[in-house]
Protein backbone atom coordinates (compact mmCIF):
# COMPACT_ATOMS: atom_id res chain seq x y z
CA UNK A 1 0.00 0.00 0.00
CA UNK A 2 1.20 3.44 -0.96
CA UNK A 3 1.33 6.36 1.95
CA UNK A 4 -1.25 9.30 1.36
CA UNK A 5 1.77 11.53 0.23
CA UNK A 6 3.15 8.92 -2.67
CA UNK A 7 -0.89 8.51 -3.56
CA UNK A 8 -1.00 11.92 -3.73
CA UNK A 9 2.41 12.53 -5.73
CA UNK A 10 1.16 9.65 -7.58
CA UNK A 11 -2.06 11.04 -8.61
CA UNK A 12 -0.36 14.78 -9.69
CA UNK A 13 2.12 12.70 -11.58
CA UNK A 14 -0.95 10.95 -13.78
CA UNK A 15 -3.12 13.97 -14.33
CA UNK A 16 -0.12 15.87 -16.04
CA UNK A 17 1.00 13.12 -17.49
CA UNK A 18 -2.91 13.07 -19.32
CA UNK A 19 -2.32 16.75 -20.13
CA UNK A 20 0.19 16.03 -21.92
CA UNK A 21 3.25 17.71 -19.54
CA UNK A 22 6.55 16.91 -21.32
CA UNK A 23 8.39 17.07 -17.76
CA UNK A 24 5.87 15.27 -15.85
CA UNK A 25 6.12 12.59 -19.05
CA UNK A 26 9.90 12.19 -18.07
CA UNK A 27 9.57 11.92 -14.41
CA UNK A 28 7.18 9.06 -15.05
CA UNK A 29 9.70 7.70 -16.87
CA UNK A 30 12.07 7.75 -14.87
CA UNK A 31 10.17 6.82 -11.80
CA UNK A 32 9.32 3.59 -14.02
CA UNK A 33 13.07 2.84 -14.55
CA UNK A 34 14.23 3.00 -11.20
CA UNK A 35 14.73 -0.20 -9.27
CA UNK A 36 14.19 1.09 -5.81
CA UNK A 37 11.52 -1.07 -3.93
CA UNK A 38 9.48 2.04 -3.07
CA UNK A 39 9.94 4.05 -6.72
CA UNK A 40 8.54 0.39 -7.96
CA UNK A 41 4.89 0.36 -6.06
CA UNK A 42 4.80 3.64 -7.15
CA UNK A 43 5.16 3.18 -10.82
CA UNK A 44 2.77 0.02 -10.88
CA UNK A 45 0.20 2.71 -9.16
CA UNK A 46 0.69 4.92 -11.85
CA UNK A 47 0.46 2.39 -14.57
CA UNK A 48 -2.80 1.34 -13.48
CA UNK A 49 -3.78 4.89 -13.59
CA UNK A 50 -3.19 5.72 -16.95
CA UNK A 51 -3.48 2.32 -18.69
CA UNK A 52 -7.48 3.61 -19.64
CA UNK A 53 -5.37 5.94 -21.95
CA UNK A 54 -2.95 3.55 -23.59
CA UNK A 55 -3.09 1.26 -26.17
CA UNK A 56 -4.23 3.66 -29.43
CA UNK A 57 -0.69 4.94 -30.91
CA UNK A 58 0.88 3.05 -33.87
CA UNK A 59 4.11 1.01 -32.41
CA UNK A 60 6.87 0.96 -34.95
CA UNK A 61 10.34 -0.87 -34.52
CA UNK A 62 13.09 -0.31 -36.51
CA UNK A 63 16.46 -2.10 -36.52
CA UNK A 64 19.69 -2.27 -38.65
CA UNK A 65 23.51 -2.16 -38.34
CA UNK A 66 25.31 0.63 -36.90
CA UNK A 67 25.95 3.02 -39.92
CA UNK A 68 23.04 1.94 -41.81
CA UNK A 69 21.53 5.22 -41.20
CA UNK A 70 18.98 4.49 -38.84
CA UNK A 71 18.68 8.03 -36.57
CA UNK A 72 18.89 9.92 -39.90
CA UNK A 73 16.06 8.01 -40.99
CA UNK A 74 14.14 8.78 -37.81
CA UNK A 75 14.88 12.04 -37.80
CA UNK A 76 13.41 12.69 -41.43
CA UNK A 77 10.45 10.12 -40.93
CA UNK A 78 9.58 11.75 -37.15
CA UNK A 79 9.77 15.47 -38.84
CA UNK A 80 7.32 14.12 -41.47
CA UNK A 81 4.99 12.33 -39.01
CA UNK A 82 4.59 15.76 -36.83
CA UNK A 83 4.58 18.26 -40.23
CA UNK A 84 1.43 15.92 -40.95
CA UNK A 85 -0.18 16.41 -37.43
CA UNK A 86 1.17 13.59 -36.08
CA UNK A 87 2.51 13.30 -32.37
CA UNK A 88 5.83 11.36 -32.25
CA UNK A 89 7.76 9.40 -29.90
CA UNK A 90 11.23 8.04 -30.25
CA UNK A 91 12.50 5.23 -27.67
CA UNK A 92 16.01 4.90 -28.42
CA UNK A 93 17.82 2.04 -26.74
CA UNK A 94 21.75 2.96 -26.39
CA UNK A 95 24.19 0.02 -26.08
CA UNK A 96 25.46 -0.06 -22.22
CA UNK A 97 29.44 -0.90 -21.37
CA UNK A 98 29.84 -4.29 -20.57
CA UNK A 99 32.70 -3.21 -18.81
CA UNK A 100 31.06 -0.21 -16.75
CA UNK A 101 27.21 -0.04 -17.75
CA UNK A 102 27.75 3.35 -19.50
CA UNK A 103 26.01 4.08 -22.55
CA UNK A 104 26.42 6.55 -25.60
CA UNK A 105 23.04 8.16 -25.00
CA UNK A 106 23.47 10.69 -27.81
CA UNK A 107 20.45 10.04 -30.39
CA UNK A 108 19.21 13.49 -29.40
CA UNK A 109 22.22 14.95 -31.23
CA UNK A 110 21.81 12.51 -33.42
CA UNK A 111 18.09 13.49 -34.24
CA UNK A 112 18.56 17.54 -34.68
CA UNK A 113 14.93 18.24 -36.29
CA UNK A 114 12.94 16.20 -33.49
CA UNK A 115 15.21 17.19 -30.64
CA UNK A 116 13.44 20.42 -31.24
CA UNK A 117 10.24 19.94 -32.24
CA UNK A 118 7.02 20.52 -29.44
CA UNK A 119 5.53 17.55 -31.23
CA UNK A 120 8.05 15.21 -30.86
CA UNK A 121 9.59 13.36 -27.78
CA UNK A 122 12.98 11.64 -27.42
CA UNK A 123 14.18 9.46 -24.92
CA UNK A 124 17.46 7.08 -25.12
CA UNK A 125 17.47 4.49 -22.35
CA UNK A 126 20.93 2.53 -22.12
CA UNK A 127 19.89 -1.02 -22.56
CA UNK A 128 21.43 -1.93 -19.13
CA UNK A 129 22.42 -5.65 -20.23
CA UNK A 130 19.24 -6.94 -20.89
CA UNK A 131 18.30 -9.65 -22.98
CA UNK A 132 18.41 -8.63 -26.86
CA UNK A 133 20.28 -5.16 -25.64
CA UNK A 134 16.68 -3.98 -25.13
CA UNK A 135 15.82 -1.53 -21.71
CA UNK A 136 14.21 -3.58 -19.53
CA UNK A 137 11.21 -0.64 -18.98
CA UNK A 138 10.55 -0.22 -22.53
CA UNK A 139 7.24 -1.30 -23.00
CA UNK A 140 6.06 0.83 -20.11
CA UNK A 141 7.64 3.85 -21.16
CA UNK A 142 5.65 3.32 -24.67
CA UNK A 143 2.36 2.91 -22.68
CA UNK A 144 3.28 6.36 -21.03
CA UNK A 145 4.06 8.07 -23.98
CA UNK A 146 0.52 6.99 -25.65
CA UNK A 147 -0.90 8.20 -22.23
CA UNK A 148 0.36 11.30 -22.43
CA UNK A 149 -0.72 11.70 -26.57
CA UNK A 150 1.74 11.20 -28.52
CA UNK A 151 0.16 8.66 -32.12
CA UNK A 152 3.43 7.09 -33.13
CA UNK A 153 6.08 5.08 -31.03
CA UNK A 154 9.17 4.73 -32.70
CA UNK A 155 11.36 2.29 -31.37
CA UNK A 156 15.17 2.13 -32.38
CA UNK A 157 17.04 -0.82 -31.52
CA UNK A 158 21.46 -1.16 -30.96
CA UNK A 159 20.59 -3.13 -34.13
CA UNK A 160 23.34 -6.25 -32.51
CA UNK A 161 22.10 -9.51 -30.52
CA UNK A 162 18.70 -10.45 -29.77
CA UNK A 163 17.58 -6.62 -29.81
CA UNK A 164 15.54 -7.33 -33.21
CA UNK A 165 13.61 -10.42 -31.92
CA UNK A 166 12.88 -8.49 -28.34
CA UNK A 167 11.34 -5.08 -30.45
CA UNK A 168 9.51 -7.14 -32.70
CA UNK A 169 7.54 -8.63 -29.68
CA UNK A 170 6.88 -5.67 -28.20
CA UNK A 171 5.55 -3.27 -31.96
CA UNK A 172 2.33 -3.45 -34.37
CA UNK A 173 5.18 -3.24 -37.36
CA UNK A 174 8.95 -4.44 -37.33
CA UNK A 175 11.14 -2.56 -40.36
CA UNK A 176 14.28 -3.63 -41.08
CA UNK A 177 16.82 -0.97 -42.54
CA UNK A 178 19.55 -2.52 -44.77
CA UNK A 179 22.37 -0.89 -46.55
CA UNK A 180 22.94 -0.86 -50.62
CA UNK A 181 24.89 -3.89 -52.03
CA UNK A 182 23.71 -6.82 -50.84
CA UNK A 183 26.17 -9.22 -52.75
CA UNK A 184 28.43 -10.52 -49.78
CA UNK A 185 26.47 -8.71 -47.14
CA UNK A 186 23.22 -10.82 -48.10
CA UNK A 187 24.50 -14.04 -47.22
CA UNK A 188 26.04 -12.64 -43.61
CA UNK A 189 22.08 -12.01 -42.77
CA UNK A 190 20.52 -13.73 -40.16
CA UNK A 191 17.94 -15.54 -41.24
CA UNK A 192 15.58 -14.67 -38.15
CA UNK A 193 15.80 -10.84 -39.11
CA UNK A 194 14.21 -10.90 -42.55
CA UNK A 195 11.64 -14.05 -40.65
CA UNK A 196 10.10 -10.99 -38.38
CA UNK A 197 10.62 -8.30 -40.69
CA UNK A 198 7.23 -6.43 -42.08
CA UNK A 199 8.99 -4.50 -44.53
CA UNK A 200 13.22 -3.99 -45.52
CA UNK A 201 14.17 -0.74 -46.62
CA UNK A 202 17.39 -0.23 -48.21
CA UNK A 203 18.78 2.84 -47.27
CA UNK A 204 21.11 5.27 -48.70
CA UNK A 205 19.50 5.21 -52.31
CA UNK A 206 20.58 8.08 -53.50
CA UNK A 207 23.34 9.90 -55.50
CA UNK A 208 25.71 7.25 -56.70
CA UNK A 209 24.00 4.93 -54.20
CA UNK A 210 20.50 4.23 -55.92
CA UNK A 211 21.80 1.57 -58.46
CA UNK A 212 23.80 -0.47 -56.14
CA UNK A 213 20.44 0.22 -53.65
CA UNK A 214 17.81 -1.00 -56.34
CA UNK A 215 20.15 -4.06 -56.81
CA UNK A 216 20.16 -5.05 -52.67
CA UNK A 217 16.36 -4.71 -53.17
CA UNK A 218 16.33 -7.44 -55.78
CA UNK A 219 18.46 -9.31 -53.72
CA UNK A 220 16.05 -8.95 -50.35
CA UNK A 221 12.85 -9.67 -52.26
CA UNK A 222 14.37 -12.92 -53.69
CA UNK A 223 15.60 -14.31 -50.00
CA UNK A 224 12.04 -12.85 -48.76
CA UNK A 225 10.30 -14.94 -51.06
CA UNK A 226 11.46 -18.44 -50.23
CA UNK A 227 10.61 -17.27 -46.58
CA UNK A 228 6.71 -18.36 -45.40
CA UNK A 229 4.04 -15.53 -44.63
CA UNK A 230 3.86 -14.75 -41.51
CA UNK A 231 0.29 -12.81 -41.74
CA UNK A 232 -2.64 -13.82 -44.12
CA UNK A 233 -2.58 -10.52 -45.45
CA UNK A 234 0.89 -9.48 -45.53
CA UNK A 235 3.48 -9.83 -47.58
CA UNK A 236 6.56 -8.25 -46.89
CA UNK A 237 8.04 -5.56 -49.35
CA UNK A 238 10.80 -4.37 -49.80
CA UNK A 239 11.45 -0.38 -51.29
CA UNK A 240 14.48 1.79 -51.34
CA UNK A 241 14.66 5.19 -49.14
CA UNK A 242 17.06 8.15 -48.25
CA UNK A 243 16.56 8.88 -45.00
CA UNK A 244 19.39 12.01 -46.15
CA UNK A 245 17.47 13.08 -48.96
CA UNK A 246 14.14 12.05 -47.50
CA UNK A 247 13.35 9.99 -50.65
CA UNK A 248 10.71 7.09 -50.48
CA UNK A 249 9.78 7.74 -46.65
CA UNK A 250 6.40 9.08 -47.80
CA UNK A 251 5.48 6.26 -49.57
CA UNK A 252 7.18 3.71 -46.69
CA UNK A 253 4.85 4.99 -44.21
CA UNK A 254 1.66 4.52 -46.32
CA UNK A 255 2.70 0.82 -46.40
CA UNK A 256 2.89 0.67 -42.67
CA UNK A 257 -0.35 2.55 -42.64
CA UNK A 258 -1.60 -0.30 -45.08
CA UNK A 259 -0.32 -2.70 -42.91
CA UNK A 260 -2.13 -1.58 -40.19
CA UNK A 261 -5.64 -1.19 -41.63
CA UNK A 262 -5.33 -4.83 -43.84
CA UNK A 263 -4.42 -6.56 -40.69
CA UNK A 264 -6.79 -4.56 -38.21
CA UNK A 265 -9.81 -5.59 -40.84
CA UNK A 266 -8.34 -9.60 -40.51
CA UNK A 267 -8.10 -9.10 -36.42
CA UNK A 268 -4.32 -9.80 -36.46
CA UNK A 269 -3.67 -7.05 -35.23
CA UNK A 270 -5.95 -7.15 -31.87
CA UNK A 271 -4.80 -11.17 -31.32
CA UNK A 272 -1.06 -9.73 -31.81
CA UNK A 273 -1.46 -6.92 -28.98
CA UNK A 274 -3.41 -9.47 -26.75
CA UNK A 275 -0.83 -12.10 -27.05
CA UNK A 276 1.70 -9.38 -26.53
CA UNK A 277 0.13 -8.17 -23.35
CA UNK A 278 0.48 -11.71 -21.70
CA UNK A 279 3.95 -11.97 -22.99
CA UNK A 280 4.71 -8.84 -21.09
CA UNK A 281 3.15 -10.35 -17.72
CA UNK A 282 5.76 -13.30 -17.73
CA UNK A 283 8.77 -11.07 -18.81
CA UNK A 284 8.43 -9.02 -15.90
CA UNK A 285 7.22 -11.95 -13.58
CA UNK A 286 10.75 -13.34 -14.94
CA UNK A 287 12.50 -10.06 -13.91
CA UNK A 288 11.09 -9.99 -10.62
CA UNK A 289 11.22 -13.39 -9.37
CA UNK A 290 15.43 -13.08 -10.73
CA UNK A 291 15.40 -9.83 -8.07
CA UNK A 292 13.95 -11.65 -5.23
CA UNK A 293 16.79 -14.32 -5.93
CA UNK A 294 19.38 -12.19 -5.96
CA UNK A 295 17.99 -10.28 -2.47
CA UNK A 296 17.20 -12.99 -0.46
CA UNK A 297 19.91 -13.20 2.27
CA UNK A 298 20.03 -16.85 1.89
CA UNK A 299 21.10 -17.27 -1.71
CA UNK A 300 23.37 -14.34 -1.11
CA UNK A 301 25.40 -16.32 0.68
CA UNK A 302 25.62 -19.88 -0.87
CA UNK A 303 25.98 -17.88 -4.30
CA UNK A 304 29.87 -17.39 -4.08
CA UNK A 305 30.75 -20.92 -3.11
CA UNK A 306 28.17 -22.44 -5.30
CA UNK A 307 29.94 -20.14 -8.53
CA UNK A 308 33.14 -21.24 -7.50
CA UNK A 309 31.98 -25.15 -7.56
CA UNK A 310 30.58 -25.01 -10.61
CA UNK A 311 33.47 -23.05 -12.57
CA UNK A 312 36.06 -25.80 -10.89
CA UNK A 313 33.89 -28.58 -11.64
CA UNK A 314 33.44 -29.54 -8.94
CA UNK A 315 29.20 -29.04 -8.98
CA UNK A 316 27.13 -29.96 -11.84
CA UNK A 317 25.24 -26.69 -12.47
CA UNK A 318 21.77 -28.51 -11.88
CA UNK A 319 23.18 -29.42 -8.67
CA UNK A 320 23.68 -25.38 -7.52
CA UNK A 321 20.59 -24.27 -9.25
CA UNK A 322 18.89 -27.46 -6.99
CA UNK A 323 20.56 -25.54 -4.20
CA UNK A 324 19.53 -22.19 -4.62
CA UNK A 325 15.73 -23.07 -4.82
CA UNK A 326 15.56 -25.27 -1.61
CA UNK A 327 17.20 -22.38 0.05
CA UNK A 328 14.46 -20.24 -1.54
CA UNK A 329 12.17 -22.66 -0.51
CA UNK A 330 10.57 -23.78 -3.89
């Protein structure tokens, strides 16, 4: 139960949050982030608050490799999306340090036009080591965006490890952004990448860049068709873009929109978000039940002679893990 005072800070917190207060936006944010017991009841008081208002902006996650343009491209897109009345925000998951759990954290000067724009919100979250380089919070800090009115939820992934597969769960429409000359780089793609992928774009298509750029597409559409449908009603294409020259994005987006309405009129869509929303539930029963592990005063102390059995061989790992639970008590 929450004290009058955090009800209280809890309730001013969700009513500007509804208004559509920018800073009150990014203290919810951060209040969701934090891993401090009390910040925690708080932030599952304000979820419940505002989760009436959630669940009507268009969730869009977009991967590639570093250098394949793809905070260019959001820039350009996201100044598009708000010139057309649109309310955007970007959730832009920085690589941490494995070494000291620092992260870059610099898409804001990476997205110039947006970083400025009223209609537009930007926040990079360092992934923190989480599986698929993905911050742990991200789905509720989409849920507070739509809460607080922004349309369109762009989600930028590290583009490296399980990051794609993690987004893809979480958005209505997964693009993958691929560079020009596909030759040796095609057969270096995983396979699972262009299996969730709703659409590839191959950036940089422009200048001396469009032939080689049309080419990759041929390539892409080829390895795409050998793949099986995912959807019913979808197929996914594949079109060339500069995010630079802001060629091809208008036409990109009314395929997502297309997307969206073909598969809305089949019901994908709503099964997709429902399945989604359990999916959710046992990630973060996952991430909590690892916390009360790692806090309980009993484990704390087996833990260091149990990791030092099982890296000398001396303990089969099943054996440790067998440990750990009866001194949990399960």
């Amino acid at each position: 139960m929450l004290s009058e005072s955090d009800t209280a800070r809890v309730k001013d917190l969700a009513d500007g949050l509804l208004a559509g207060n920018r800073a009150k936006l990014a203290r919810a944010i951060t209040l969701v982030e934090s891993k401090k017991p009390a910040h925690r009841r708080q932030a599952e008081a304000l979820m419940q608050l505002v989760l009436p208002a959630t669940g009507k902006a268009h969730r869009i996650g977009i991967t590639g490799v570093p250098g394949v343009g793809k905070s260019t491209t959001i820039d350009t897109l996201g100044s598009n999306l708000t010139g057309a009345g649109h309310k955007v925000a970007v959730l832009a998951v920085d690589p941490s340090s494995a070494v000291t759990g620092g992260s870059i954290l610099g898409d804001k000067t990476r997205m110039a036009r947006l970083a400025v724009d009223r209609n537009a919100f930007i926040r990079p979250s360092p992934s923190s080591g989480t599986l698929g380089g993905v911050a742990a919070k991200t789905r509720e800090t989409m849920l507070l965006c739509e809460a607080a009115g922004f349309d369109v939820i762009l989600v930028e992934t590290v583009g490296i490890g399980q990051s794609e597969t993690t987004v893809a769960q979480m958005v209505d429409f997964f693009l993958v952004l691929m560079l020009p000359g596909a030759g040796d780089e095609l057969q270096g793609i995983k396979k699972g990448v262009l299996e969730i992928a709703d659409m590839i774009a191959v950036n940089k298509a422009d200048g001396e860049g469009a032939a080689r750029a049309k080419a990759a597409a041929s390539e892409y559409k080829a390895a795409l068709h050998i793949l099986a449908p995912r959807s019913s009603v979808w197929a996914p294409p594949v079109v060339t873009i500069s995010g630079l020259a802001n060629e091809g994005l208008a036409d990109m987006w009314a395929q997502i929109e297309r997307h969206r309405t073909l598969t809305t009129q089949s019901g994908e869509f709503a099964a997709t978000r429902a399945r989604q929303q359990v999916s959710w539930l046992w990630a973060m029963l996952e991430t909590r039940l690892m916390d009360a592990m790692k806090s309980n005063p009993k484990v704390a102390r087996l833990l260091p002679d149990l990791e030092r059995e099982v890296r000398d061989g001396e303990l089969a790992a099943s054996a440790a893990v067998g440990r750990i639970a009866e001194a949990m008590g399960i």
